[in-house]
PDB file of N, CA and C in Angstrom:
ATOM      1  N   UNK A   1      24.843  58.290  34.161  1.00  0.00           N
ATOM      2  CA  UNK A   1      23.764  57.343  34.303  1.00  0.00           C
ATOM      3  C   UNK A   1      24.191  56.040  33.624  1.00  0.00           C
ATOM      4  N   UNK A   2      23.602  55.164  34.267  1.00  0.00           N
ATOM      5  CA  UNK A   2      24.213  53.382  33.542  1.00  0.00           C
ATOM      6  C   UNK A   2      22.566  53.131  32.773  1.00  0.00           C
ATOM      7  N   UNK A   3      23.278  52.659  31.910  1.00  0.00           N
ATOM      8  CA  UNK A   3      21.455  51.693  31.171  1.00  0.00           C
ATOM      9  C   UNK A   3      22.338  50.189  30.751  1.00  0.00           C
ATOM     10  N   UNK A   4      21.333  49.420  31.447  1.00  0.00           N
ATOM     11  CA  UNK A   4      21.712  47.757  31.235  1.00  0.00           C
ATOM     12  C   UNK A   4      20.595  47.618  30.342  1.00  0.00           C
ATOM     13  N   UNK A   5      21.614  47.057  29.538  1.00  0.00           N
ATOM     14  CA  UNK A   5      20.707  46.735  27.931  1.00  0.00           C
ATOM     15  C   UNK A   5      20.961  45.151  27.526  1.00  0.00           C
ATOM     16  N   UNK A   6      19.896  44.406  27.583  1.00  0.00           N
ATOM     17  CA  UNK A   6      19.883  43.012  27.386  1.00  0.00           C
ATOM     18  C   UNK A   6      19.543  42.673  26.117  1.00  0.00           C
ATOM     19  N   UNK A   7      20.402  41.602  25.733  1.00  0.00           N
ATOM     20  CA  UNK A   7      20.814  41.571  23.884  1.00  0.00           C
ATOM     21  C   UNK A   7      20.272  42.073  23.282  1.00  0.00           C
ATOM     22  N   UNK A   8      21.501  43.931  22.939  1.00  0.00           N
ATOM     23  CA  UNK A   8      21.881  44.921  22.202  1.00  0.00           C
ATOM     24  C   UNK A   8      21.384  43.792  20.966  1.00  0.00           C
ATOM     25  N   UNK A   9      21.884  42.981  20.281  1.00  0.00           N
ATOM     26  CA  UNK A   9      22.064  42.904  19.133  1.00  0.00           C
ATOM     27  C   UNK A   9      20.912  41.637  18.241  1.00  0.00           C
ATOM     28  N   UNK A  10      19.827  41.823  19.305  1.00  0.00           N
ATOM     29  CA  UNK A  10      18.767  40.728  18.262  1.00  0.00           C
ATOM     30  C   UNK A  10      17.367  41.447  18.876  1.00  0.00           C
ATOM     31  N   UNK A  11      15.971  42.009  17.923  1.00  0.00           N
ATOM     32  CA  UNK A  11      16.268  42.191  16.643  1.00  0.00           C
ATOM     33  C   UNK A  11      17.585  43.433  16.431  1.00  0.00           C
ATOM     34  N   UNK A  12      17.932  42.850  15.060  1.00  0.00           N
ATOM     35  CA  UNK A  12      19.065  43.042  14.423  1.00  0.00           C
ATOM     36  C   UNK A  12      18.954  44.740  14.606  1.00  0.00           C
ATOM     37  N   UNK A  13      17.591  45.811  14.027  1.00  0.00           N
ATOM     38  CA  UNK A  13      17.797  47.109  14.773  1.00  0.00           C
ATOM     39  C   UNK A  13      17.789  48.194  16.128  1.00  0.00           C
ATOM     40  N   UNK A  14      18.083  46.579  16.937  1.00  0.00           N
ATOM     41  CA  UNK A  14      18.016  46.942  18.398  1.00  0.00           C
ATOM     42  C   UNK A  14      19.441  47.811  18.769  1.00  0.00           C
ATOM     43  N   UNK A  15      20.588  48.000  18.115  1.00  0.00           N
ATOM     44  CA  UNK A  15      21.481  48.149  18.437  1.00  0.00           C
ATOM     45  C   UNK A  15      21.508  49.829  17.959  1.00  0.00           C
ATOM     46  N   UNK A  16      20.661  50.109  17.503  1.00  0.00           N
ATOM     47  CA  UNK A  16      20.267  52.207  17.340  1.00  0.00           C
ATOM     48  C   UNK A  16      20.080  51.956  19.027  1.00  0.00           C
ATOM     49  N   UNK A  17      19.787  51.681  19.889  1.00  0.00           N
ATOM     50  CA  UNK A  17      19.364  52.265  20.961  1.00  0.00           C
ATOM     51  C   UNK A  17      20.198  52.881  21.662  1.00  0.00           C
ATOM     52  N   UNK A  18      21.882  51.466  21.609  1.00  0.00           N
ATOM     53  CA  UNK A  18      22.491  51.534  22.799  1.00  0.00           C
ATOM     54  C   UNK A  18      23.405  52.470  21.888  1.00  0.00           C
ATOM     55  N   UNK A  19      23.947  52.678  20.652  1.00  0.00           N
ATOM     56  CA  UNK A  19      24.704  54.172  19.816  1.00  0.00           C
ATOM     57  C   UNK A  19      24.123  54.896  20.561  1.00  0.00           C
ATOM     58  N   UNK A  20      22.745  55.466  20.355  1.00  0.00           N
ATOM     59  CA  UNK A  20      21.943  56.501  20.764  1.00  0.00           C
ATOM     60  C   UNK A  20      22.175  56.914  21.996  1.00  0.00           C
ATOM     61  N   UNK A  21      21.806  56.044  23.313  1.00  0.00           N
ATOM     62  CA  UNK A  21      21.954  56.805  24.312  1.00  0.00           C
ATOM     63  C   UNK A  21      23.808  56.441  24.769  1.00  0.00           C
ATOM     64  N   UNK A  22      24.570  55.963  24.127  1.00  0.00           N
ATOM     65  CA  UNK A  22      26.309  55.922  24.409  1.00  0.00           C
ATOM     66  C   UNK A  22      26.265  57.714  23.958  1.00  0.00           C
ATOM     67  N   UNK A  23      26.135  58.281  22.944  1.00  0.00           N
ATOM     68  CA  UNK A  23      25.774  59.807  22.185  1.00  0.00           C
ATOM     69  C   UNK A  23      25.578  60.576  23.419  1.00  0.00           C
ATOM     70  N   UNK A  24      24.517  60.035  23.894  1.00  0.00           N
ATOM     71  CA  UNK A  24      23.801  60.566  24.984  1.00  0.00           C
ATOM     72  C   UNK A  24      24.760  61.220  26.398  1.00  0.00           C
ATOM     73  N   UNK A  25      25.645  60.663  26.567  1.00  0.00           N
ATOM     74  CA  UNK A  25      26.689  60.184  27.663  1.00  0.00           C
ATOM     75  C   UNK A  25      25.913  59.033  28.119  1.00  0.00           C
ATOM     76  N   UNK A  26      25.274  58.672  28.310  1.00  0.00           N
ATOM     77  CA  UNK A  26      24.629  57.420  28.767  1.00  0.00           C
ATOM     78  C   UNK A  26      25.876  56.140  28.928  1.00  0.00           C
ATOM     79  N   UNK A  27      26.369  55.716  30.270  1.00  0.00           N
ATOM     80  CA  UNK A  27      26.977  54.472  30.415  1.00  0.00           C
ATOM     81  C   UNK A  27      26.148  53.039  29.923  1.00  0.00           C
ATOM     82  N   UNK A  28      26.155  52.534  28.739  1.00  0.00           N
ATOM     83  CA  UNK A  28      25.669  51.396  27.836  1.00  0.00           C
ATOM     84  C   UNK A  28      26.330  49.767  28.483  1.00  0.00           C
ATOM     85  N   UNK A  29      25.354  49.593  29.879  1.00  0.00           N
ATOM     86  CA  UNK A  29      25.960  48.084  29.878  1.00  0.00           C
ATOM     87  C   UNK A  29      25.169  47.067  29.389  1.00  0.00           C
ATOM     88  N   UNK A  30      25.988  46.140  28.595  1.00  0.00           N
ATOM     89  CA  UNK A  30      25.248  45.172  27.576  1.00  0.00           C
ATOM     90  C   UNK A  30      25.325  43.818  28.143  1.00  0.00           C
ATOM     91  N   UNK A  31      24.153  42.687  28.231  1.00  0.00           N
ATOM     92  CA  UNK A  31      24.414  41.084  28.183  1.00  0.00           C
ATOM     93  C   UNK A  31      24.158  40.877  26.959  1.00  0.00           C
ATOM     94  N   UNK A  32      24.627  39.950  26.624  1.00  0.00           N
ATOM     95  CA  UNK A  32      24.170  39.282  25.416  1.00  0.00           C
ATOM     96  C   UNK A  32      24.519  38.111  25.186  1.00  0.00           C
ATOM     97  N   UNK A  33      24.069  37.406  24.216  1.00  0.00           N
ATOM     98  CA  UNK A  33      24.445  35.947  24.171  1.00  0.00           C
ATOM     99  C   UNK A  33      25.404  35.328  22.796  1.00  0.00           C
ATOM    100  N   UNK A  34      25.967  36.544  22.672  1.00  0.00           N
ATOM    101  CA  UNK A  34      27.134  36.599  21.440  1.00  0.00           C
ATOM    102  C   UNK A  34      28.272  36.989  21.963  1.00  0.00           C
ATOM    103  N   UNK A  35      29.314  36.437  21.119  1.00  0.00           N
ATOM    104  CA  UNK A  35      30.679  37.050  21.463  1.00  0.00           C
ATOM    105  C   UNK A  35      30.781  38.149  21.461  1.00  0.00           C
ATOM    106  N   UNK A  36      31.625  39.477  21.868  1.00  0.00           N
ATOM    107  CA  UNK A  36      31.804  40.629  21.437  1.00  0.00           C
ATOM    108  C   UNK A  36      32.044  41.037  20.086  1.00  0.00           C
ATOM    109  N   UNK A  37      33.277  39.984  19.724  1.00  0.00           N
ATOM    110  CA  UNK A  37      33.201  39.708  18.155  1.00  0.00           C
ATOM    111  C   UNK A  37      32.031  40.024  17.331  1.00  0.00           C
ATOM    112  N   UNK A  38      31.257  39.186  17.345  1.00  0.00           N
ATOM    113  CA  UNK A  38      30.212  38.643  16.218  1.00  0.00           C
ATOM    114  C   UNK A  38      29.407  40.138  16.760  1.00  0.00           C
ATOM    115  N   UNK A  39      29.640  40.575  17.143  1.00  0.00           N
ATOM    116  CA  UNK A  39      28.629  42.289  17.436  1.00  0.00           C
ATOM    117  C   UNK A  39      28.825  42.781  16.153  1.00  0.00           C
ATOM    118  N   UNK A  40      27.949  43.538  15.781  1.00  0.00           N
ATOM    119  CA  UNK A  40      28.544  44.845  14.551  1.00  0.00           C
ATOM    120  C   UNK A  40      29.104  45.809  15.579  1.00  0.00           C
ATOM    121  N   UNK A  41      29.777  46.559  13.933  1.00  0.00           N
ATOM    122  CA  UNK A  41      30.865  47.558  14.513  1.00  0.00           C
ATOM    123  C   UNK A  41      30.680  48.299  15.341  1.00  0.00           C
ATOM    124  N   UNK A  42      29.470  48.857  14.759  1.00  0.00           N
ATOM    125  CA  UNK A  42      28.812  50.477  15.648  1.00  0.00           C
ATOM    126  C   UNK A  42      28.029  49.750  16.814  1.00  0.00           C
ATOM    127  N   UNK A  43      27.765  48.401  17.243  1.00  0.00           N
ATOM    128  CA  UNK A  43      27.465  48.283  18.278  1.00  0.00           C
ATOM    129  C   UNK A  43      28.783  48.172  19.633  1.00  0.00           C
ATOM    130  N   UNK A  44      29.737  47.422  18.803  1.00  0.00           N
ATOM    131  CA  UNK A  44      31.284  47.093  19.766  1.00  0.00           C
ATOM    132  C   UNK A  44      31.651  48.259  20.337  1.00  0.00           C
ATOM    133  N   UNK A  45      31.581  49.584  19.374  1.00  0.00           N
ATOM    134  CA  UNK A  45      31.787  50.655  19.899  1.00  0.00           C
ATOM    135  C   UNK A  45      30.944  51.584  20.896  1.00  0.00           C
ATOM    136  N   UNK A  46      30.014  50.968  21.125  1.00  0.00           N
ATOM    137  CA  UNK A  46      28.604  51.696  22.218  1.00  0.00           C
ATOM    138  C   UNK A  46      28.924  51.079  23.398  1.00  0.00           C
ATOM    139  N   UNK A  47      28.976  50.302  23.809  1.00  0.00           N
ATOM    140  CA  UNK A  47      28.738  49.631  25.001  1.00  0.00           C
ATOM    141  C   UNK A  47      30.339  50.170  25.813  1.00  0.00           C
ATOM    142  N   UNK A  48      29.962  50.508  27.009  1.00  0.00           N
ATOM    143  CA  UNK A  48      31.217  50.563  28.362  1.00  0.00           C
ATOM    144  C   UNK A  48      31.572  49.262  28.877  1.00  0.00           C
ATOM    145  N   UNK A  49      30.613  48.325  28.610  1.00  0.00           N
ATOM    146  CA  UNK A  49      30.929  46.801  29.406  1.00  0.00           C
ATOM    147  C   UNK A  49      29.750  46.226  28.393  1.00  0.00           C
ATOM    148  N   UNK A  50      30.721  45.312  27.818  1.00  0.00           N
ATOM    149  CA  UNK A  50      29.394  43.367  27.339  1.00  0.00           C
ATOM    150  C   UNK A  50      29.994  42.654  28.049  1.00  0.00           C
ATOM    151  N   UNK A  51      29.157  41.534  28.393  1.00  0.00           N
ATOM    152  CA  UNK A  51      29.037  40.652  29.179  1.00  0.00           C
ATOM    153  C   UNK A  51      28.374  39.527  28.461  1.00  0.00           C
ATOM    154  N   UNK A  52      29.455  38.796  27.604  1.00  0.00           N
ATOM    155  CA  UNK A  52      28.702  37.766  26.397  1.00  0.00           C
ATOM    156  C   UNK A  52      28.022  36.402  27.270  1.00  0.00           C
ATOM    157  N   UNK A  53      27.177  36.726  28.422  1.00  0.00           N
ATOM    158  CA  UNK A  53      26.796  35.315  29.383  1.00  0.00           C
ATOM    159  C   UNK A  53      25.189  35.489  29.412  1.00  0.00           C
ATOM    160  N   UNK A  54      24.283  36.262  28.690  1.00  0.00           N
ATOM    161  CA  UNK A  54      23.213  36.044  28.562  1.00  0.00           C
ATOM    162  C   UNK A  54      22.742  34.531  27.513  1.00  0.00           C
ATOM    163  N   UNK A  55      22.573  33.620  28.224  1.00  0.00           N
ATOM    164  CA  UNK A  55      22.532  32.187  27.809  1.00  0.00           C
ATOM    165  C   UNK A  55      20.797  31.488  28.268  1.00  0.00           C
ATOM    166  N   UNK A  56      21.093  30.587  28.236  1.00  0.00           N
ATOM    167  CA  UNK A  56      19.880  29.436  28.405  1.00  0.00           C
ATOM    168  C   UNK A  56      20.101  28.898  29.939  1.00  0.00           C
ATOM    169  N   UNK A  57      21.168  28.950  30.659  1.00  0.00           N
ATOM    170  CA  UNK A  57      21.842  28.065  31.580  1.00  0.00           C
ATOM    171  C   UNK A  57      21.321  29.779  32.964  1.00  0.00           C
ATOM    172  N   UNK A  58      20.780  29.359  33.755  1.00  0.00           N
ATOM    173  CA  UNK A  58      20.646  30.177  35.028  1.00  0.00           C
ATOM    174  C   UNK A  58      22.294  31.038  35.615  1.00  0.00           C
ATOM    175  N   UNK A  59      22.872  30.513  35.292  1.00  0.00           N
ATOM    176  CA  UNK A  59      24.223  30.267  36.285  1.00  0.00           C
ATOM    177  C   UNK A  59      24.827  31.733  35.403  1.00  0.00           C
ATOM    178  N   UNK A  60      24.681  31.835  33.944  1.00  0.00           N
ATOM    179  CA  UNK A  60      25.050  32.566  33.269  1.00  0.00           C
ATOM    180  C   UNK A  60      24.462  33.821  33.079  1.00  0.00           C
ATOM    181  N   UNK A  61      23.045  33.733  33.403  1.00  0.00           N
ATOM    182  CA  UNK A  61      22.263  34.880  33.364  1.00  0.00           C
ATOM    183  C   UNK A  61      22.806  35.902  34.861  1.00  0.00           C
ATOM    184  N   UNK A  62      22.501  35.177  36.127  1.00  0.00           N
ATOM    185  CA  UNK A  62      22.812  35.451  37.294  1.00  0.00           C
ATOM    186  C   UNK A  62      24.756  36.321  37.623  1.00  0.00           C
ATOM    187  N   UNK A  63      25.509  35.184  36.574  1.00  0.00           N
ATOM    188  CA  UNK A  63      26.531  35.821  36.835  1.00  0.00           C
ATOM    189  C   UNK A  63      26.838  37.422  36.328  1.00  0.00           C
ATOM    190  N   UNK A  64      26.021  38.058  35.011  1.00  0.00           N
ATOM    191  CA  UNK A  64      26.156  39.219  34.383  1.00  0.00           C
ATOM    192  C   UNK A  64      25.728  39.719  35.532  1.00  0.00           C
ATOM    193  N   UNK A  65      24.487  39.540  36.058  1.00  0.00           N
ATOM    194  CA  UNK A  65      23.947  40.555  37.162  1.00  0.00           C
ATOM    195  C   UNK A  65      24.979  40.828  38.139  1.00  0.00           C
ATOM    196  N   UNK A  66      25.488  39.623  38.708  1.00  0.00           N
ATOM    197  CA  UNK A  66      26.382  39.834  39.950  1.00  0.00           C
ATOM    198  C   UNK A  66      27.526  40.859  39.420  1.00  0.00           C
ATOM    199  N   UNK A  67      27.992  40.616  38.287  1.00  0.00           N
ATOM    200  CA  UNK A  67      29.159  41.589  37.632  1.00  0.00           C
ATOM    201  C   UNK A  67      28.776  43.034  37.096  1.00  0.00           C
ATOM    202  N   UNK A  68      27.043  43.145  37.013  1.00  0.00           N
ATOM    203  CA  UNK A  68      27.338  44.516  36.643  1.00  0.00           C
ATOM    204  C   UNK A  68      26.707  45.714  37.907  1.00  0.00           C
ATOM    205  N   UNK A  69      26.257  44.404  39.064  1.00  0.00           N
ATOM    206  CA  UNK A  69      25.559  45.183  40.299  1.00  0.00           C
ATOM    207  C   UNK A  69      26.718  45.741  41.394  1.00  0.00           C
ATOM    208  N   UNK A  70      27.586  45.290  40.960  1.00  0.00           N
ATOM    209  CA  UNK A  70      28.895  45.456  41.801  1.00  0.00           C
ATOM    210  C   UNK A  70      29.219  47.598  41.761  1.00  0.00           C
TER     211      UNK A  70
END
């Protein structure tokens, strides 16, 4: 199963979810509007795909979708 999870990492204990169901077998796809970097640890390690283009700008929101509907 896939779960698209839109910024894993604000609030700051949003990121128990996507550990939790990665545990789960759960496929964890993430947007967000942070680098992969600036993620915490135990979140970098949950996710199957981030997609750091959840932004302010349309063009950026639209492109995660197109990349994770594929």
């Amino acid at each position: 199963m896939n779960f698209v999870f839109l910024s894993p990492h604000f609030p700051p204990n949003f990121y128990r979810f996507c550990v939790a169901l990665q545990k789960l077998g759960v496929n964890v796809l993430c947007i967000g509007d942070c680098g992969f970097g600036e993620l915490r640890p135990e979140l970098r390690a949950a996710p199957g795909w981030y997609y750091p283009g959840l932004c302010n700008r349309v063009a950026g929101f639209e492109g995660g979708w197109r990349d994770i509907s594929v």
